[in-house]
N, C-alpha and C. Protein backbone atom coordinates (compact mmCIF):
# COMPACT_ATOMS: atom_id res chain seq x y z
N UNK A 1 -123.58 136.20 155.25
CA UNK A 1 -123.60 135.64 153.92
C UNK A 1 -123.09 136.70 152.94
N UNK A 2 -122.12 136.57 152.39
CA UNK A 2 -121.58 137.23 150.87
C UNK A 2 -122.50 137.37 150.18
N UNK A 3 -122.61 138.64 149.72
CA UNK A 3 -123.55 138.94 148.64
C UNK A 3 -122.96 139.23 146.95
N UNK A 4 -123.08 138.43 145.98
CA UNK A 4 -122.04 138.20 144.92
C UNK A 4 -122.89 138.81 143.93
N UNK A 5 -122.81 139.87 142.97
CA UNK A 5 -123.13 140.36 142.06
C UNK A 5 -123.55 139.58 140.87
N UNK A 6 -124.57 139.31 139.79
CA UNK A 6 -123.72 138.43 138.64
C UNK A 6 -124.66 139.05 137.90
N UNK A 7 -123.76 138.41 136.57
CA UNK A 7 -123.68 139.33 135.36
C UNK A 7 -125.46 138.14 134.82
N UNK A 8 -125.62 138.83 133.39
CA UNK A 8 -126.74 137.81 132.44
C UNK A 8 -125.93 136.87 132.00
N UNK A 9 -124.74 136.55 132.12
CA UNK A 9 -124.36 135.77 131.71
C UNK A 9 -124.43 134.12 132.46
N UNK A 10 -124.50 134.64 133.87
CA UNK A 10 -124.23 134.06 135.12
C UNK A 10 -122.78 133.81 135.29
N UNK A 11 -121.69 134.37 135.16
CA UNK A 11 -120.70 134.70 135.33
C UNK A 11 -120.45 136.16 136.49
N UNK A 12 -119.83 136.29 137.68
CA UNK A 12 -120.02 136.91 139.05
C UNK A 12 -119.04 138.26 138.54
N UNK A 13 -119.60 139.71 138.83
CA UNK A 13 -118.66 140.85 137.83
C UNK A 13 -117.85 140.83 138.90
N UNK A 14 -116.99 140.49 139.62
CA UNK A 14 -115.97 140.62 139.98
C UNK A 14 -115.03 139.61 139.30
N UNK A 15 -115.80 138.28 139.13
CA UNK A 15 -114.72 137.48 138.21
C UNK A 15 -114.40 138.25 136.78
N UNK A 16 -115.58 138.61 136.24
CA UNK A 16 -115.66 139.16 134.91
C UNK A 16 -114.46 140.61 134.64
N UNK A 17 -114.36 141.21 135.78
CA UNK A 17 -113.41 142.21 135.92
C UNK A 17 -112.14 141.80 136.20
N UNK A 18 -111.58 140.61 136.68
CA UNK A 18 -110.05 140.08 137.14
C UNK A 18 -110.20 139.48 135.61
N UNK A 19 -111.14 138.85 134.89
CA UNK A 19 -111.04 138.38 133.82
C UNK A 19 -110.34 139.65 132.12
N UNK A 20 -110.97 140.57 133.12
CA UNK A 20 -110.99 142.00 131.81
C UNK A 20 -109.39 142.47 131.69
N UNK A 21 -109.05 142.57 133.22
CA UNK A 21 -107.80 142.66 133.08
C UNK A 21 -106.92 142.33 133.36
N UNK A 22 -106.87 140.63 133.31
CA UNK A 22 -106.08 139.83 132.66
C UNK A 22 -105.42 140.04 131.24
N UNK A 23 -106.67 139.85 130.69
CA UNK A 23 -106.62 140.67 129.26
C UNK A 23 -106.17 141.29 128.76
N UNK A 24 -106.14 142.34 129.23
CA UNK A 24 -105.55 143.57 129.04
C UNK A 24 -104.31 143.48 129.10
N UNK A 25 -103.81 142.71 130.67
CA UNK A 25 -102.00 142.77 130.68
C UNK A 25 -102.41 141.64 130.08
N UNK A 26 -102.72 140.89 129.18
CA UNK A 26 -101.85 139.60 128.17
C UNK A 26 -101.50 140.83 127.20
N UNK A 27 -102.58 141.51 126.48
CA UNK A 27 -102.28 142.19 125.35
C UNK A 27 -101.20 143.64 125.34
N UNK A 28 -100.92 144.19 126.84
CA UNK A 28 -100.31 145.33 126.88
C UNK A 28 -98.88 144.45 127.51
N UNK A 29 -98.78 143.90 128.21
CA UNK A 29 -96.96 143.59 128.58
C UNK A 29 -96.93 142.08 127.95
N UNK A 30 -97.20 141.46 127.39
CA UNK A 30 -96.44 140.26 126.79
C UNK A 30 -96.45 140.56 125.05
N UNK A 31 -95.97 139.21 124.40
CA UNK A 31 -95.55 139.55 122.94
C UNK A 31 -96.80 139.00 122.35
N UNK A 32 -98.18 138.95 122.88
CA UNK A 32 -99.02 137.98 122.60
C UNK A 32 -99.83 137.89 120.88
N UNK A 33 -99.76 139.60 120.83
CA UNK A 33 -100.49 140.17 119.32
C UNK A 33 -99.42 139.38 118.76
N UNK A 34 -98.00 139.49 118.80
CA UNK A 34 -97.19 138.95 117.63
C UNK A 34 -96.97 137.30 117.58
N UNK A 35 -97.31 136.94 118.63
CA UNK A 35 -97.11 135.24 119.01
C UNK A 35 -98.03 134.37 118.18
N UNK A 36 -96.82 133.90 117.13
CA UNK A 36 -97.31 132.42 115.99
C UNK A 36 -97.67 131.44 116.80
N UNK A 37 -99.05 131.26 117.16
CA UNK A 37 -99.73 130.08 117.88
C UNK A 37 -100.19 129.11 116.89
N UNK A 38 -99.40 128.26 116.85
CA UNK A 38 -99.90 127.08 115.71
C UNK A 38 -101.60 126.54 116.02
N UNK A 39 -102.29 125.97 114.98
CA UNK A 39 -103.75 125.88 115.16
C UNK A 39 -103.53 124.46 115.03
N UNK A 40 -103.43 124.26 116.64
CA UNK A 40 -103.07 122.82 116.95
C UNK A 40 -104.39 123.01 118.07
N UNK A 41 -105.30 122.21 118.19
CA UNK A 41 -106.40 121.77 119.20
C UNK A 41 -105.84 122.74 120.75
N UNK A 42 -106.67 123.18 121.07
CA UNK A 42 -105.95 123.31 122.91
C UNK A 42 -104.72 124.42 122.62
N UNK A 43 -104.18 124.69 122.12
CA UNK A 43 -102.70 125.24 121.53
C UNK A 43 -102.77 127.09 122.38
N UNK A 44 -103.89 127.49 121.45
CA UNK A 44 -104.02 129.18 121.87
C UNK A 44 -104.41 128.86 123.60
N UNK A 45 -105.33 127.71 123.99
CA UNK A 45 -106.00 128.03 125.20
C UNK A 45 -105.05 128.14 126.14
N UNK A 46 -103.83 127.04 126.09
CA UNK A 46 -102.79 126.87 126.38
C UNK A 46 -101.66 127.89 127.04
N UNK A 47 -101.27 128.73 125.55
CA UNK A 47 -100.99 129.89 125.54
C UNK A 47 -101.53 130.87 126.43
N UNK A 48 -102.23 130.87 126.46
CA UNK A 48 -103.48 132.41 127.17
C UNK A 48 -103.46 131.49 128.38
N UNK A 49 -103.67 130.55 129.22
CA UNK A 49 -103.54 130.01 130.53
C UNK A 49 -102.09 130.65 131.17
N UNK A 50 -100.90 130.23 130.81
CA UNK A 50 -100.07 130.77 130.72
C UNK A 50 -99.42 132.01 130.82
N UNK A 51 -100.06 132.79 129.98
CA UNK A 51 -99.82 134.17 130.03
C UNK A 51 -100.62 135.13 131.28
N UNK A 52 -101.91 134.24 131.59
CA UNK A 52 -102.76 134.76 132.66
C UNK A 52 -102.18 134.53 133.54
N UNK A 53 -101.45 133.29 134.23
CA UNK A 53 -100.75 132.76 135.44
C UNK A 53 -99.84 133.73 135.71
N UNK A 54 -99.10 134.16 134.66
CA UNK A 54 -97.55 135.41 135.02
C UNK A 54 -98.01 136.61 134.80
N UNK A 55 -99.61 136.88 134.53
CA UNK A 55 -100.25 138.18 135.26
C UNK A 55 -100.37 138.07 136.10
N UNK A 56 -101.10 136.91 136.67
CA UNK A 56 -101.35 136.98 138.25
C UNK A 56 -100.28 137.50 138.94
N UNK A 57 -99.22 136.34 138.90
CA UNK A 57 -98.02 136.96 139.60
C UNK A 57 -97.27 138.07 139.90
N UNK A 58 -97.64 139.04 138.83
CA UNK A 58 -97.18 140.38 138.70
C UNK A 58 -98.45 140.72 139.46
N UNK A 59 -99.57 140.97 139.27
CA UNK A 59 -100.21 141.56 140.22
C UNK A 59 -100.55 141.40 141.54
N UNK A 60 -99.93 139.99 141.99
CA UNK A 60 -99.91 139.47 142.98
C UNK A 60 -98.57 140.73 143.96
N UNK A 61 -97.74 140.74 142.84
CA UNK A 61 -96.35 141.63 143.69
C UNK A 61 -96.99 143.25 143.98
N UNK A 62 -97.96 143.48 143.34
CA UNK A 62 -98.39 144.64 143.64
C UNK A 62 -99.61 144.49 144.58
N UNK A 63 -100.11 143.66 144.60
CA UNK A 63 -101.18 143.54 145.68
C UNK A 63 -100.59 143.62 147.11
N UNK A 64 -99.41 142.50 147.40
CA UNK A 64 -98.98 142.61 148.24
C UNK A 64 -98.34 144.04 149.09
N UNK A 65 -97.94 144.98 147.69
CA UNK A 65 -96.77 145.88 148.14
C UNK A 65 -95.59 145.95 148.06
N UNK A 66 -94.94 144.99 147.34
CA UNK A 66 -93.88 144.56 147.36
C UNK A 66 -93.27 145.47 146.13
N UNK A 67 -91.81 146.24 146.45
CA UNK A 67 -91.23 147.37 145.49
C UNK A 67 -91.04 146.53 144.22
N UNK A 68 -91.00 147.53 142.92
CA UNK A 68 -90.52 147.16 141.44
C UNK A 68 -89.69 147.68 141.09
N UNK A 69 -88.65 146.86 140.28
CA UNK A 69 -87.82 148.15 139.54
C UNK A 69 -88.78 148.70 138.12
N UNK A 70 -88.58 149.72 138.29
CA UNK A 70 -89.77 150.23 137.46
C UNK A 70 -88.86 150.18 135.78
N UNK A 71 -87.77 150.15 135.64
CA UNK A 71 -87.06 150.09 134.17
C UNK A 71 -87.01 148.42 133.74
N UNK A 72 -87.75 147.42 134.80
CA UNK A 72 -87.61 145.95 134.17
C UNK A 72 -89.19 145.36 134.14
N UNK A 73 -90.41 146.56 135.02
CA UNK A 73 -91.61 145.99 135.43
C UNK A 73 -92.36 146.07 134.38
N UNK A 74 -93.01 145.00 133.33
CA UNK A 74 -93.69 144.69 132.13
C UNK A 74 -94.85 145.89 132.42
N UNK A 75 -95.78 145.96 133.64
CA UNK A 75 -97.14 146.80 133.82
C UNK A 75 -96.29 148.07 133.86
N UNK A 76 -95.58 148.14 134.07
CA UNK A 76 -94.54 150.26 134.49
C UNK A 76 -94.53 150.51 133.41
N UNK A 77 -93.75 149.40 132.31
CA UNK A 77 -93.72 149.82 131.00
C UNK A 77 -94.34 149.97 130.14
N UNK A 78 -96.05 149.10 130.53
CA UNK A 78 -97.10 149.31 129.95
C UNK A 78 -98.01 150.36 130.15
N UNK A 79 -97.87 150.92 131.07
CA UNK A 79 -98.90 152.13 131.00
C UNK A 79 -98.67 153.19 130.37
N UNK A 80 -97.23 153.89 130.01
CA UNK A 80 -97.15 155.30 129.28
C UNK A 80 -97.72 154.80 127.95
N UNK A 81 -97.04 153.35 127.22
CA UNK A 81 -97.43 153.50 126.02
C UNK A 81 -99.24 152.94 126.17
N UNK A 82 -100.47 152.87 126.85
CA UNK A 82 -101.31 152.18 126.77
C UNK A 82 -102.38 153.74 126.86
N UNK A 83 -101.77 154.92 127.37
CA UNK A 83 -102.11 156.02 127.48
C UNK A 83 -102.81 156.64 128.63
N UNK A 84 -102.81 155.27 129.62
CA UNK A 84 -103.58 155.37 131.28
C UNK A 84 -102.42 156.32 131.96
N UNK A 85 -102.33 156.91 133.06
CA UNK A 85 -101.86 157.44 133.48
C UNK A 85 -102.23 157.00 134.68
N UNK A 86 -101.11 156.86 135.61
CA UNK A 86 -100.49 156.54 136.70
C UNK A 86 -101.49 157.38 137.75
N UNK A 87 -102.54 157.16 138.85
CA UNK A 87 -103.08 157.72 140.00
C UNK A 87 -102.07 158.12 141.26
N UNK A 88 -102.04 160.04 141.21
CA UNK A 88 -101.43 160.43 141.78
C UNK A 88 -101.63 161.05 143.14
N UNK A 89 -103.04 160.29 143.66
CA UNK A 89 -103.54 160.60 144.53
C UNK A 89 -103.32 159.72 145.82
């Protein structure tokens, strides 16, 4: 039997952590701070569904292993300016 962590929220911290940094790459590799989201019902949730799906995918290419060009990869380009530094171990 899996033993699943969960938060007070009742939300499981491993979801809560794929959730954190999602986040993070919406706000560090897409245009999302600058994106005019009209305040149309559903509109932002929309948006942010979206933007989470083509994180996945990018982290999906790194989960796997699969090479980047590092001068076109949104996360390559996000880390010098985000101030994390790259694990060189």
């Amino acid at each position: 039997m899996e033993h699943i962590r969960w938060t007070a929220f009742g939300i499981p911290v491993d979801q809560r952590a794929e959730s954190a940094v999602i986040a993070w790459l919406r706000h560090q590799t897409t245009v999302y701070v600058n994106m005019k989201i009209p305040r149309v019902k559903g509109k932002l949730r929309k948006v942010r569904r979206i933007l989470a799906e083509e994180s996945r995918q990018l982290l999906e290419t790194y989960r796997k292993g699969r090479p980047s060009d590092a001068a076109c990869c949104p996360l390559q380009l996000a880390l010098p300016q985000s101030g994390l530094k790259e694990n060189s171990t």
